[in-house]
C-alpha atoms as a PDB file:
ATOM      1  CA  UNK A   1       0.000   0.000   0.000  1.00  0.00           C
ATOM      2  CA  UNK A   2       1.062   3.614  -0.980  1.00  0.00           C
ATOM      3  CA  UNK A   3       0.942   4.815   2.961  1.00  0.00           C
ATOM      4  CA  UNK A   4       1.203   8.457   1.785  1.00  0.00           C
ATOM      5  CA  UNK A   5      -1.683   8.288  -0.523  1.00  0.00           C
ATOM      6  CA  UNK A   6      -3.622   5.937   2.155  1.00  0.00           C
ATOM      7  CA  UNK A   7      -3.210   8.911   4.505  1.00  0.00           C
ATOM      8  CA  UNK A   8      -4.049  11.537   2.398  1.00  0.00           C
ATOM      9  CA  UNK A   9      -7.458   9.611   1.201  1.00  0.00           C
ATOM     10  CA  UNK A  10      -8.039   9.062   5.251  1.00  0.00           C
ATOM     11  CA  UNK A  11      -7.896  13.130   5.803  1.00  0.00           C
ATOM     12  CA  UNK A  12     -10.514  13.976   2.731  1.00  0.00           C
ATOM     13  CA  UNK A  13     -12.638  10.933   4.623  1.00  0.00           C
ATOM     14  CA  UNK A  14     -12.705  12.647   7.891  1.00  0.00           C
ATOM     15  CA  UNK A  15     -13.590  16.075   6.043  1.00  0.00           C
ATOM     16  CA  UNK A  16     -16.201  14.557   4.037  1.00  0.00           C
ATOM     17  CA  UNK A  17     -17.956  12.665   6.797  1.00  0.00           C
ATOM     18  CA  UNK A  18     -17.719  15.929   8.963  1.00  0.00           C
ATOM     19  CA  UNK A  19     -19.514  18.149   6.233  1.00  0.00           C
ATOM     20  CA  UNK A  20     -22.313  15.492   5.606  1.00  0.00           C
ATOM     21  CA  UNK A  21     -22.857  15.798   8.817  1.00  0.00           C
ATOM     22  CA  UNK A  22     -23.158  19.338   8.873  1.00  0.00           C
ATOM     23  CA  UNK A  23     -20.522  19.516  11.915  1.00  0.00           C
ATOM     24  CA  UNK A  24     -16.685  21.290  11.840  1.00  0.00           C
ATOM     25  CA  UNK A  25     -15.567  19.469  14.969  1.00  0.00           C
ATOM     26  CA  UNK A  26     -14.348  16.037  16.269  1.00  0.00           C
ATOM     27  CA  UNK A  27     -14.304  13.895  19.742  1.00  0.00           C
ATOM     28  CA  UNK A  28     -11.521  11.405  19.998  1.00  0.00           C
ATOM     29  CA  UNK A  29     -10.953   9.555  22.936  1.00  0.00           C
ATOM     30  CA  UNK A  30      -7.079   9.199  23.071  1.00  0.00           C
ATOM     31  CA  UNK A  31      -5.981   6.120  25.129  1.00  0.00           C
ATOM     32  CA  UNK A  32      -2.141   6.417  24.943  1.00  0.00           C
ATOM     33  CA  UNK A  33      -1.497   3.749  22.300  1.00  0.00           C
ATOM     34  CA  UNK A  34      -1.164   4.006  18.557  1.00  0.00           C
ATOM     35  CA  UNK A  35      -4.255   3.336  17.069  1.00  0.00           C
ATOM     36  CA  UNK A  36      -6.515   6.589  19.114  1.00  0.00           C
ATOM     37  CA  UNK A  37      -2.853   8.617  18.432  1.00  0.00           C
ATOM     38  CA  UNK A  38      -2.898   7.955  14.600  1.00  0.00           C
ATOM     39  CA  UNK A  39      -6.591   8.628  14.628  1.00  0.00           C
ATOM     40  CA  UNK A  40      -5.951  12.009  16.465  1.00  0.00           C
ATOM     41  CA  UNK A  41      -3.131  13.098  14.206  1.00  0.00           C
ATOM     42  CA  UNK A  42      -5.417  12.580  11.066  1.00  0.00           C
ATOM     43  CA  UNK A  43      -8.182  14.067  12.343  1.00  0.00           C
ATOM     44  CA  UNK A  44      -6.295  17.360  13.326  1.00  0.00           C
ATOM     45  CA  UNK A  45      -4.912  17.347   9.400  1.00  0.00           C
ATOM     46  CA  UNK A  46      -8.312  17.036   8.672  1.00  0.00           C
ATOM     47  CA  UNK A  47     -10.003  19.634  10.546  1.00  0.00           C
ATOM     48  CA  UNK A  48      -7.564  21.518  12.385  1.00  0.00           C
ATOM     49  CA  UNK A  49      -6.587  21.585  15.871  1.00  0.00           C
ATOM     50  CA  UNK A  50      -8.983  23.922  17.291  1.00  0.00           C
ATOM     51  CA  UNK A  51     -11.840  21.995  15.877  1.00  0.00           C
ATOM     52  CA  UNK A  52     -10.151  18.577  18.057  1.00  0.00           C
ATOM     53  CA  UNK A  53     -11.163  17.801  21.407  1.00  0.00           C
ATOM     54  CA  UNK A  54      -8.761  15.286  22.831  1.00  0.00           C
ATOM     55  CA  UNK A  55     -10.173  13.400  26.043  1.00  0.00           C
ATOM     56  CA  UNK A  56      -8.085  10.809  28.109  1.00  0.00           C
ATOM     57  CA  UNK A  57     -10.297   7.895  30.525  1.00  0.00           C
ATOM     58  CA  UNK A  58      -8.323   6.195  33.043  1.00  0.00           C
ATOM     59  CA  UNK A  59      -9.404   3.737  35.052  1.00  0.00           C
ATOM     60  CA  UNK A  60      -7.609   4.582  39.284  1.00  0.00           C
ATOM     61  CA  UNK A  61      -5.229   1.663  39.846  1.00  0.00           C
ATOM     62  CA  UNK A  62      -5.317   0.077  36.048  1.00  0.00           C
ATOM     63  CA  UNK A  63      -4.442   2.544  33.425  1.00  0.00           C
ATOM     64  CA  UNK A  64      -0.303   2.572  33.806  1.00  0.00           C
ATOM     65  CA  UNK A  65       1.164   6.043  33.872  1.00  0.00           C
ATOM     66  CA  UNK A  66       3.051   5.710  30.980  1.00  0.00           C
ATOM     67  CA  UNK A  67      -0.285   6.054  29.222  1.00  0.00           C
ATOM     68  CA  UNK A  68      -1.357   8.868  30.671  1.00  0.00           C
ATOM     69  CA  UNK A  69       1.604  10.566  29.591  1.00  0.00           C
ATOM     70  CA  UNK A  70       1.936   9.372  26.277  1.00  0.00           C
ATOM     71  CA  UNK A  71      -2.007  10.426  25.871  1.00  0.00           C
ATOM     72  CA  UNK A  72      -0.670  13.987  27.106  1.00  0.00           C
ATOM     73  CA  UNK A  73       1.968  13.510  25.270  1.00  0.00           C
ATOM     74  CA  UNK A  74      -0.018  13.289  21.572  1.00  0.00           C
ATOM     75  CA  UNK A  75      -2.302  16.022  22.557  1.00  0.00           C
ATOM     76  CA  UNK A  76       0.500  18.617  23.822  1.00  0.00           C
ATOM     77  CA  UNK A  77       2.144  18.411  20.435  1.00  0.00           C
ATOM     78  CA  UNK A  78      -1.368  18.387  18.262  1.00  0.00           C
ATOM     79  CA  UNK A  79      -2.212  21.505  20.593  1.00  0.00           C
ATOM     80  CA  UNK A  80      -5.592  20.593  21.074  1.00  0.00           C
ATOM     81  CA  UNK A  81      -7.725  20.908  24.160  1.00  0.00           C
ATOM     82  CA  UNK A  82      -7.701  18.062  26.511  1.00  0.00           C
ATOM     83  CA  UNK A  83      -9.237  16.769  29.265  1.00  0.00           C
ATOM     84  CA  UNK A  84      -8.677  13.714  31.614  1.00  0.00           C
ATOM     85  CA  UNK A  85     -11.382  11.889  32.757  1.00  0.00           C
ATOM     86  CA  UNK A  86     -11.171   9.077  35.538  1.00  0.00           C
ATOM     87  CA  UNK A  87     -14.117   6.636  35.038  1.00  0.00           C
ATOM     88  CA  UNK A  88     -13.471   4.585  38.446  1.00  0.00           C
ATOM     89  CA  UNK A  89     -16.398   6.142  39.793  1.00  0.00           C
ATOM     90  CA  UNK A  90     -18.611   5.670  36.869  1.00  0.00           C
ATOM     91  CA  UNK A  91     -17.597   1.919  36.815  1.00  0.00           C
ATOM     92  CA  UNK A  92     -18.259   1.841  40.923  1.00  0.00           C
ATOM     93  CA  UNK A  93     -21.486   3.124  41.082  1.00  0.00           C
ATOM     94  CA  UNK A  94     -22.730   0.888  38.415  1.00  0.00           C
ATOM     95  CA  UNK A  95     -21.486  -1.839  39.847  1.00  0.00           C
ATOM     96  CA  UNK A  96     -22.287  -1.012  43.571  1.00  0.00           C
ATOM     97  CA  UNK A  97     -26.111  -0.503  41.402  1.00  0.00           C
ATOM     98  CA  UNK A  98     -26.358  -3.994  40.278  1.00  0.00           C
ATOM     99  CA  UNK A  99     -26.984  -6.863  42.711  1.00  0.00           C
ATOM    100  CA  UNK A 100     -25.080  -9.183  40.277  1.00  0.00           C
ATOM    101  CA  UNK A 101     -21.930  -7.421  39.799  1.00  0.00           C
ATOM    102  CA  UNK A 102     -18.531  -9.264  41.008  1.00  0.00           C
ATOM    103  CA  UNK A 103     -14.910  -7.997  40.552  1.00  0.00           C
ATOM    104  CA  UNK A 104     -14.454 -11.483  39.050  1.00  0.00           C
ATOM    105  CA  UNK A 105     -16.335 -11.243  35.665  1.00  0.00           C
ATOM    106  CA  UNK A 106     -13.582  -9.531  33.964  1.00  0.00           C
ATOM    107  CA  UNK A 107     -15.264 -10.121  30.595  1.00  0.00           C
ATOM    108  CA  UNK A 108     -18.849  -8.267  31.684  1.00  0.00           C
ATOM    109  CA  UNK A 109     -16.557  -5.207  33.359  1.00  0.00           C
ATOM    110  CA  UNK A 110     -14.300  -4.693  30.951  1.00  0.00           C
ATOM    111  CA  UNK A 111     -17.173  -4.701  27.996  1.00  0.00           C
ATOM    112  CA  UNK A 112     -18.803  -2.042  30.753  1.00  0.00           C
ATOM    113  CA  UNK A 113     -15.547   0.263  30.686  1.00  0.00           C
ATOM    114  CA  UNK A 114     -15.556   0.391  27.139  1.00  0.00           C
ATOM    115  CA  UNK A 115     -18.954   1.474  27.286  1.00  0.00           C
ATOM    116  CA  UNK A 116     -18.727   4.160  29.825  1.00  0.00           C
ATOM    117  CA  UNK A 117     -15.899   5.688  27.652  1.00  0.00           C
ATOM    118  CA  UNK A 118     -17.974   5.557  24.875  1.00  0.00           C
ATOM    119  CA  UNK A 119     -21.164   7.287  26.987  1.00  0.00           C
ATOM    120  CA  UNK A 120     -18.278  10.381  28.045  1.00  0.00           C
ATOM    121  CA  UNK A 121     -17.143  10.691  24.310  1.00  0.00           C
ATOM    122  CA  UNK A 122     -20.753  10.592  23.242  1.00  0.00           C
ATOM    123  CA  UNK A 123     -21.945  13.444  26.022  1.00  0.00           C
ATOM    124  CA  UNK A 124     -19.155  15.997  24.784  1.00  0.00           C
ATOM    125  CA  UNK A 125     -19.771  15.497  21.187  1.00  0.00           C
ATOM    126  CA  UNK A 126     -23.570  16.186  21.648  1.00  0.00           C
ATOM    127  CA  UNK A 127     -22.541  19.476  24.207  1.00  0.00           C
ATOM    128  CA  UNK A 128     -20.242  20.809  21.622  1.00  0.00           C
ATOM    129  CA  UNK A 129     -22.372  19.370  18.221  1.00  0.00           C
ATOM    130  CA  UNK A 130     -19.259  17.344  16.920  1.00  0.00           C
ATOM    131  CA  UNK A 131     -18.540  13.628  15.579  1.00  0.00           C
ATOM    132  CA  UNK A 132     -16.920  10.852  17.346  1.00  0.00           C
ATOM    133  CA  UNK A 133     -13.727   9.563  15.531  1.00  0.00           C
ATOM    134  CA  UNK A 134     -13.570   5.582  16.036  1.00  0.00           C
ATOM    135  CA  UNK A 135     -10.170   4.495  16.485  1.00  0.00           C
ATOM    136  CA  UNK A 136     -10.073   0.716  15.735  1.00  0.00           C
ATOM    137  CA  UNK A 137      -8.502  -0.574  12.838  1.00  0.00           C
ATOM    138  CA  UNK A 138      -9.317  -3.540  10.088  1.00  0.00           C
ATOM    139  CA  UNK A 139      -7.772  -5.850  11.975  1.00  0.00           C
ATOM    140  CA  UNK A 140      -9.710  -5.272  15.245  1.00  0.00           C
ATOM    141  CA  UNK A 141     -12.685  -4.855  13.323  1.00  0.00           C
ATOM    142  CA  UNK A 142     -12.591  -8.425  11.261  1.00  0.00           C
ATOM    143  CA  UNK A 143     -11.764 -10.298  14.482  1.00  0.00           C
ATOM    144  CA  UNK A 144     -14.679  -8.424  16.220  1.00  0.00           C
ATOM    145  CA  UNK A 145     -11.748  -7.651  18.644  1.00  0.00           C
ATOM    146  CA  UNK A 146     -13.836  -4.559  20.055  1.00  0.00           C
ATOM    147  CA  UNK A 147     -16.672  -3.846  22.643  1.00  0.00           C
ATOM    148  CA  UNK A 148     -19.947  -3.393  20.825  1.00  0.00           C
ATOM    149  CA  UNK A 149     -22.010  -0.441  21.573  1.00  0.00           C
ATOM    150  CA  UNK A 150     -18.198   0.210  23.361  1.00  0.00           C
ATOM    151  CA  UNK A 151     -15.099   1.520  21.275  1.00  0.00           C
ATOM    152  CA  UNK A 152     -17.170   0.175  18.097  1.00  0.00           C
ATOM    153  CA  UNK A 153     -20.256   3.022  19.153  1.00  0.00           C
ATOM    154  CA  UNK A 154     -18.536   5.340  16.744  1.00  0.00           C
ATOM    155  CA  UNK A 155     -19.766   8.452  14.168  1.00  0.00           C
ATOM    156  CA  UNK A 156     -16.703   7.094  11.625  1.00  0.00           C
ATOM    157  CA  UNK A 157     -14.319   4.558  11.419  1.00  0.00           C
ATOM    158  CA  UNK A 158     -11.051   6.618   9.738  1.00  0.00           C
ATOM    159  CA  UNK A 159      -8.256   3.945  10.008  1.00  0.00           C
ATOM    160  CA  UNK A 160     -10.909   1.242   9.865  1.00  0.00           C
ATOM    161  CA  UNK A 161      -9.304  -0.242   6.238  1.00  0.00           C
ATOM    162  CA  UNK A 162      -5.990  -0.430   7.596  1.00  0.00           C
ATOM    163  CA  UNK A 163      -4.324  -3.316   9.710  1.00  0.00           C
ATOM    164  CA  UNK A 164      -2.770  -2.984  12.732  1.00  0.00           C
ATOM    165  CA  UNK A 165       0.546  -3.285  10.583  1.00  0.00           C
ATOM    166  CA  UNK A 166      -0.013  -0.194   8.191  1.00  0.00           C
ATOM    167  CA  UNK A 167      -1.649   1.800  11.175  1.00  0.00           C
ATOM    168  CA  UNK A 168       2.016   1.350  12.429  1.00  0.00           C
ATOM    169  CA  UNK A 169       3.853   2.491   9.289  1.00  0.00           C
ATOM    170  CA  UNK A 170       1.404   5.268   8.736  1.00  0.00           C
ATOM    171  CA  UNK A 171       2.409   6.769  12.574  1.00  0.00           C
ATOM    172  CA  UNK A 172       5.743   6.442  11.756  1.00  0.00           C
ATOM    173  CA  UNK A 173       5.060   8.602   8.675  1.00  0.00           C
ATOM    174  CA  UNK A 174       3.325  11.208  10.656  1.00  0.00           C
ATOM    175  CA  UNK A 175       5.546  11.893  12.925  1.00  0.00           C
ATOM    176  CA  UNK A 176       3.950   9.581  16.428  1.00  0.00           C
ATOM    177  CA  UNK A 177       6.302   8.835  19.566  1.00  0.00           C
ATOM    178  CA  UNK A 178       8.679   5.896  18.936  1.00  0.00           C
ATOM    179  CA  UNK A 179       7.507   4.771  22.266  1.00  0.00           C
ATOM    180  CA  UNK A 180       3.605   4.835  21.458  1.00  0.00           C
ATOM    181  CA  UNK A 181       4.351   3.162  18.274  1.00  0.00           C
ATOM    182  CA  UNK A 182       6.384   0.171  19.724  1.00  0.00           C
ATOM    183  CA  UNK A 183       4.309   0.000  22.966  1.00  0.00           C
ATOM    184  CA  UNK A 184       2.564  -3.458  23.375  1.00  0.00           C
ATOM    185  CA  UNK A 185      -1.450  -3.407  22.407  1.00  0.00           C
ATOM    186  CA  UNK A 186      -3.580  -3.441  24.885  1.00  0.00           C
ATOM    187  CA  UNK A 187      -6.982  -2.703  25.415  1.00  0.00           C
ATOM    188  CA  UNK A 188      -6.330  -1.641  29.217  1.00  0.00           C
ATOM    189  CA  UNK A 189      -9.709  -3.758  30.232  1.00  0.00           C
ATOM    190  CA  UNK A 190      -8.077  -5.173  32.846  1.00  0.00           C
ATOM    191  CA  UNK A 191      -4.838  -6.257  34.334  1.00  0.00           C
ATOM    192  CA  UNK A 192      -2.096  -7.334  32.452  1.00  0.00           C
ATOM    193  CA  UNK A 193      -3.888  -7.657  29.728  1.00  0.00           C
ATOM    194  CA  UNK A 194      -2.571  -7.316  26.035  1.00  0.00           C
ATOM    195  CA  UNK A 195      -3.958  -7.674  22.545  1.00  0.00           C
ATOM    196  CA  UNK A 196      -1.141 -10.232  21.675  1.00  0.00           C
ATOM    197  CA  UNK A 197      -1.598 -12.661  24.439  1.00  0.00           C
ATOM    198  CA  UNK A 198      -5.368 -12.432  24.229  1.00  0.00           C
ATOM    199  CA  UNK A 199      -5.237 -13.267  20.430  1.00  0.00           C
ATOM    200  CA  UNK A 200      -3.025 -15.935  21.071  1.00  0.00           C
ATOM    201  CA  UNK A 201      -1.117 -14.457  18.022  1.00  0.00           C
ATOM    202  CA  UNK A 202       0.989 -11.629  17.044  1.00  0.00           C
ATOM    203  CA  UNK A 203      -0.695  -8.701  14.802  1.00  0.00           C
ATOM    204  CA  UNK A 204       2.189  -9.340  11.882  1.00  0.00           C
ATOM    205  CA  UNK A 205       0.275 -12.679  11.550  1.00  0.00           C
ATOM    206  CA  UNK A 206      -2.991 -12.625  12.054  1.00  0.00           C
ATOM    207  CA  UNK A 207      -2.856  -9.353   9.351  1.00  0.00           C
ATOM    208  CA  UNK A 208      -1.369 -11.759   7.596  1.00  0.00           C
ATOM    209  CA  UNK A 209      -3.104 -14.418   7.317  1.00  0.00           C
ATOM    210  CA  UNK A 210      -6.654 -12.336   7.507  1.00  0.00           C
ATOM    211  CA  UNK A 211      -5.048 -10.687   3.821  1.00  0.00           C
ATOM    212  CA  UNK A 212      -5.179 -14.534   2.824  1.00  0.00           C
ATOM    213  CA  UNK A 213      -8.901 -15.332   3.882  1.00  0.00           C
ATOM    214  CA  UNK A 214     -10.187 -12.107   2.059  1.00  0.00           C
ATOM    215  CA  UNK A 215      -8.034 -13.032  -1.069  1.00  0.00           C
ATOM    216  CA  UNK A 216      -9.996 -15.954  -1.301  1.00  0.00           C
ATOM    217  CA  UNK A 217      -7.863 -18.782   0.514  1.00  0.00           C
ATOM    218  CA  UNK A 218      -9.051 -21.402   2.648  1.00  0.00           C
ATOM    219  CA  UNK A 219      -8.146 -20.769   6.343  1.00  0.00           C
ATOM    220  CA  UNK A 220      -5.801 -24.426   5.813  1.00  0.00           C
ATOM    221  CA  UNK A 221      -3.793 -23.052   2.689  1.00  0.00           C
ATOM    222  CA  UNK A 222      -3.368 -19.603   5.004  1.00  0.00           C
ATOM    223  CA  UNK A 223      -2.478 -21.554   7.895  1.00  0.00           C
ATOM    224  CA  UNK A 224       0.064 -23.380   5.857  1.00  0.00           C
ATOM    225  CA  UNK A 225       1.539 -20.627   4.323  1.00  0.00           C
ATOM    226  CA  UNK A 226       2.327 -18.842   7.370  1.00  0.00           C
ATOM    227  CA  UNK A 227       3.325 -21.837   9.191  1.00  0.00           C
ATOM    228  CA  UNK A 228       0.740 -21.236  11.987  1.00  0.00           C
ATOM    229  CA  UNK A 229      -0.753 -23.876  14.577  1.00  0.00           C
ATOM    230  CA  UNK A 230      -3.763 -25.411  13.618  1.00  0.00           C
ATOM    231  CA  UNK A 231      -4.725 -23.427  17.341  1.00  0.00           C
ATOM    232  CA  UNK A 232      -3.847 -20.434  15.868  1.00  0.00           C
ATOM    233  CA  UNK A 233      -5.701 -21.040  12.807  1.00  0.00           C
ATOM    234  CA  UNK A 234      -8.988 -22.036  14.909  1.00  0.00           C
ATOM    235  CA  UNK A 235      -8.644 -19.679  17.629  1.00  0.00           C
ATOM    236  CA  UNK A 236      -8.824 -16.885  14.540  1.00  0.00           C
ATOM    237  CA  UNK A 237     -11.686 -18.317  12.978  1.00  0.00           C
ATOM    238  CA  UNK A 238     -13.764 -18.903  15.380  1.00  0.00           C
ATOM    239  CA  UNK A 239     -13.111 -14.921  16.830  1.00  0.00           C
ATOM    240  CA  UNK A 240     -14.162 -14.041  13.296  1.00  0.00           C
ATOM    241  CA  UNK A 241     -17.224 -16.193  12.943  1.00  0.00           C
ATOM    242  CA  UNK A 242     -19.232 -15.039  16.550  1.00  0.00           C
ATOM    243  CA  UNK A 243     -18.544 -11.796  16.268  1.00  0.00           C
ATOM    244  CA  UNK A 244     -19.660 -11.165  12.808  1.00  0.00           C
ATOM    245  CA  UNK A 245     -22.953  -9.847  14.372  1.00  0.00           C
ATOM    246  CA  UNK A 246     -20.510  -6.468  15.514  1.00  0.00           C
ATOM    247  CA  UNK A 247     -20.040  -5.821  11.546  1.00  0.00           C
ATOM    248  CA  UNK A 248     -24.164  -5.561  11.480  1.00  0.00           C
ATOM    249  CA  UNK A 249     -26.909  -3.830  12.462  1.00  0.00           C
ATOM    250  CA  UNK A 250     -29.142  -5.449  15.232  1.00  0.00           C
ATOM    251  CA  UNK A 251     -31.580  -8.405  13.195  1.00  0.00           C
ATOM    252  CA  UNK A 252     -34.850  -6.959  12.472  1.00  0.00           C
ATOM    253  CA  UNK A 253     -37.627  -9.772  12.627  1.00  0.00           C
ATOM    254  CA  UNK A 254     -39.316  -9.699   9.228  1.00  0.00           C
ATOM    255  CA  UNK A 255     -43.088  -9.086   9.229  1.00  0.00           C
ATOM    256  CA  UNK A 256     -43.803  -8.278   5.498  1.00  0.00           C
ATOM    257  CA  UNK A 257     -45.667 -11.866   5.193  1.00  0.00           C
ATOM    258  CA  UNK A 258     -48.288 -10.912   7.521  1.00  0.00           C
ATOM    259  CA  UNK A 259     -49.464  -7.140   5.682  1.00  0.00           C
END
């Protein structure tokens, strides 16, 4: 891919989408790592730095400093307004709310996190009549490796037809921290976690071998050309097969037959 061109087609996107909309401004939540930093750069090309609101949600005793600085970090040299936003007490009055909740379902609270940033992002966009940038990528996107309703409840997906691989050699080409860009993925959910480990597979193969499957190869001829496990293979698979419902719109149950 020409990166260059990929990036310039990316800025007319965000302008385009903006204008439809009838809106000059932007909301991007900016996490520290490299896919909500790309996503910020562009949309600052795009629109212009005053038009940018920036806004960084830690979770008290989760999010690692180092993000929190790197998320300062991209919005110091962008020079757009920022603010920092701790959602622990979001996240404990919910869960002090339900009867049900336990510390222990790290799959229902982290899907819950994702969805309280995505309620913040939402309630300045609407204050200040602007559009919520999405920040996941192809890759996240074809694996359903997202929180629906969470980081996928999104205005526009701008770097949503590249994989994690080109997001990387596009920040490079723009000019993102060396440490952002080389940082281990992670979606910060909960502790320890990382998009690598999760996966069960590193994001310079599963790009890989998800290029393969929408050429048109079987998921055996891609896991023999890349030399994966037959784990690997399945694990990848399956993640793309029960989340397909996150690439749709919620099923409508057809009642033409009875009018």
């Amino acid at each position: 891919m020409d990166i260059e061109k990929a990036k310039d087609i990316i800025v007319e996107f965000i302008k385009e989408k903006t204008r439809e909309a009838g809106v000059k401004g932007a909301v991007v939540g900016i996490s520290g790592g490299i896919d909500s930093a790309l996503t910020a750069y562009l949309t600052v090309e795009a629109l212009g730095k005053e038009n940018v609101l920036g806004i960084h949600m830690p979770e008290l005793n989760l999010t690692p400093a180092e993000d929190v600085l790197d998320a300062t970090e991209v919005a110091e040299r962008l020079g757009i307004e920022f603010k920092t936003i701790d959602i622990s007490e979001i996240l404990s009055g919910f869960m002090n709310t339900i009867p049900e909740s336990s510390e222990t379902n790290s799959h229902a609270n982290g899907n819950l996190k994702a969805r309280i940033r995505m309620c913040t992002l939402y309630y300045y966009a609407n204050m200040m009549s602007r559009m919520v940038m999405g920040t996941g990528n192809k890759t996240e996107i074809l694996l359903g490796y997202f929180t629906k309703y969470g980081d996928g409840g999104v205005d526009i997906e701008p770097i949503g037809d590249l994989y994690k691989t080109e997001v990387r050699e596009m920040s490079k080409l723009v000019g993102i921290p060396e440490e952002i860009i080389t940082k281990a993925p992670s979606a910060r959910l909960w502790a320890d976690q990382t998009d690598e480990d999760e996966l069960g597979i590193t994001y310079e193969l599963v790009d890989r071998f998800l290029a393969l499957l929408l050429e048109g190869e079987t998921p055996q001829v891609a896991q023999n050309t890349l030399g994966l496990s037959s784990e690997q293979r399945d694990s990848v698979v399956k993640r793309i097969n029960v989340n397909l419902h996150k690439q749709r719109s919620a099923a409508i149950a057809e009642l033409r037959s009875l009018r």
